[in-house]
Protein backbone atom coordinates (compact mmCIF):
# COMPACT_ATOMS: atom_id res chain seq x y z
CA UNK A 1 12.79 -6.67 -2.59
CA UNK A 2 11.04 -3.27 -2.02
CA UNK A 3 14.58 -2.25 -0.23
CA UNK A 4 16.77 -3.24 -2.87
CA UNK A 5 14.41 -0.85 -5.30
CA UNK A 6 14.11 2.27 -3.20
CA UNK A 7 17.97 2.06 -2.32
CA UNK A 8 18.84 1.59 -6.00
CA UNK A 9 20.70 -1.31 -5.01
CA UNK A 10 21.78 -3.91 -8.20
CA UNK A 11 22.43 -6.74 -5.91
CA UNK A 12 21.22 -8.05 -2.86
CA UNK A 13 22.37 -7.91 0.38
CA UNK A 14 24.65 -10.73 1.88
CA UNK A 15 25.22 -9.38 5.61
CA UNK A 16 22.30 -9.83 8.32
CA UNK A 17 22.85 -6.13 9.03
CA UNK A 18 22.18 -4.56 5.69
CA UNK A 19 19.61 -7.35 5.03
CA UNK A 20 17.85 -6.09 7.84
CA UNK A 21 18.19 -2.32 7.13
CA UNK A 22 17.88 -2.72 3.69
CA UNK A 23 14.66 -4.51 4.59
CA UNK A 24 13.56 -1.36 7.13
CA UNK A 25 14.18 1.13 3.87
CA UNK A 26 11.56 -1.00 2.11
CA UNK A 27 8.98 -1.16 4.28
CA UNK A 28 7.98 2.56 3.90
CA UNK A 29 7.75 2.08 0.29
CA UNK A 30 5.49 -1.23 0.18
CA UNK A 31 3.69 1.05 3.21
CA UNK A 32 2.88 3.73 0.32
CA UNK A 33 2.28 1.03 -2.32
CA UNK A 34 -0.25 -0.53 -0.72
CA UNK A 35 -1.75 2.90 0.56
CA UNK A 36 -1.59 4.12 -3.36
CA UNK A 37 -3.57 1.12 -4.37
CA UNK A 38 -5.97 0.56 -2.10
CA UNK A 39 -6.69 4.12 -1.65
CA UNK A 40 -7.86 4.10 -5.35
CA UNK A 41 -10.68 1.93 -4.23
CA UNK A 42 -11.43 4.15 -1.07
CA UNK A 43 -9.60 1.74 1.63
CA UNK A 44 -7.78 2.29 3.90
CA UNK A 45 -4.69 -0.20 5.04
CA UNK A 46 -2.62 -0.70 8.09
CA UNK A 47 0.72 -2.50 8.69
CA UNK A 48 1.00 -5.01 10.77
CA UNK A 49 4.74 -6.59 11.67
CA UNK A 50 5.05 -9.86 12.88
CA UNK A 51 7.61 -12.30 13.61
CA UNK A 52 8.02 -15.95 14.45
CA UNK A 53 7.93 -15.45 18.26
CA UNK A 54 4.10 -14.27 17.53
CA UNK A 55 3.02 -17.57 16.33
CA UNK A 56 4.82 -19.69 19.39
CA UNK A 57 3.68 -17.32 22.32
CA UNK A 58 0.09 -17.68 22.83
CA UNK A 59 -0.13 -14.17 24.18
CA UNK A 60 1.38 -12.31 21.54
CA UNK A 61 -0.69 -14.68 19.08
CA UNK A 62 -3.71 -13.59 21.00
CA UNK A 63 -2.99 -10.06 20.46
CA UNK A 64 -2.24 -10.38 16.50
CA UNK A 65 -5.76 -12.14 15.90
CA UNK A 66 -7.31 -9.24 18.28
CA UNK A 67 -5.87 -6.18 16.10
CA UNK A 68 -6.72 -8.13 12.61
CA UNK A 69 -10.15 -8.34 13.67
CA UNK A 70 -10.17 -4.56 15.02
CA UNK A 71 -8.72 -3.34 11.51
CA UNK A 72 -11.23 -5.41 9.74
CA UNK A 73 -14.07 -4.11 12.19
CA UNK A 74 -13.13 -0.32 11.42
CA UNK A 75 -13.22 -1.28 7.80
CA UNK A 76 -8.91 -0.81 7.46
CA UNK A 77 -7.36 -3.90 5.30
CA UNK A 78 -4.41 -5.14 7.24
CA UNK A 79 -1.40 -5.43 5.64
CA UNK A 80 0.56 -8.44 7.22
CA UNK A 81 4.74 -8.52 7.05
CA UNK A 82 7.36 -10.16 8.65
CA UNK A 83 9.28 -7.70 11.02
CA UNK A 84 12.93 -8.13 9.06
CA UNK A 85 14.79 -6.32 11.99
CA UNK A 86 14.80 -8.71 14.71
């Protein structure tokens, strides 16, 4: 992954621990990636971390579909991710 890239790494991570931080290194740089491209075309993005627990609670669920269809409103493309650290 992005992680792996921006840490140089040749192999991937076996431990939950590095996976996870190795993970949290490469989120900046998809960040920017995403930002570099769409910015080309005059858009702006926003990252949006999710993890399993937001699909099963209907709260949190609520509140994912609420700030998607704020981004979209103020014209931002949100950029959806798993949240690698919990």
């Amino acid at each position: 992954g992005m992680g792996c890239i921006k840490l140089g790494l040749t192999s991937r991570p076996t431990s939950v621990q590095t996976k996870q931080a190795v993970a949290a290194a490469g989120q900046s740089h998809l960040l920017r990636l995403y930002e570099d491209l769409f910015g080309a075309l005059k858009m702006q993005v926003a990252q949006l971390l999710i993890n399993q627990s937001d699909f099963l609670d209907k709260d949190h669920w609520q509140s994912v579909q609420s700030t998607i269809h704020e981004c979209l409103k103020l014209g931002v493309v949100p950029i959806i991710n798993e949240n690698d650290s919990t």
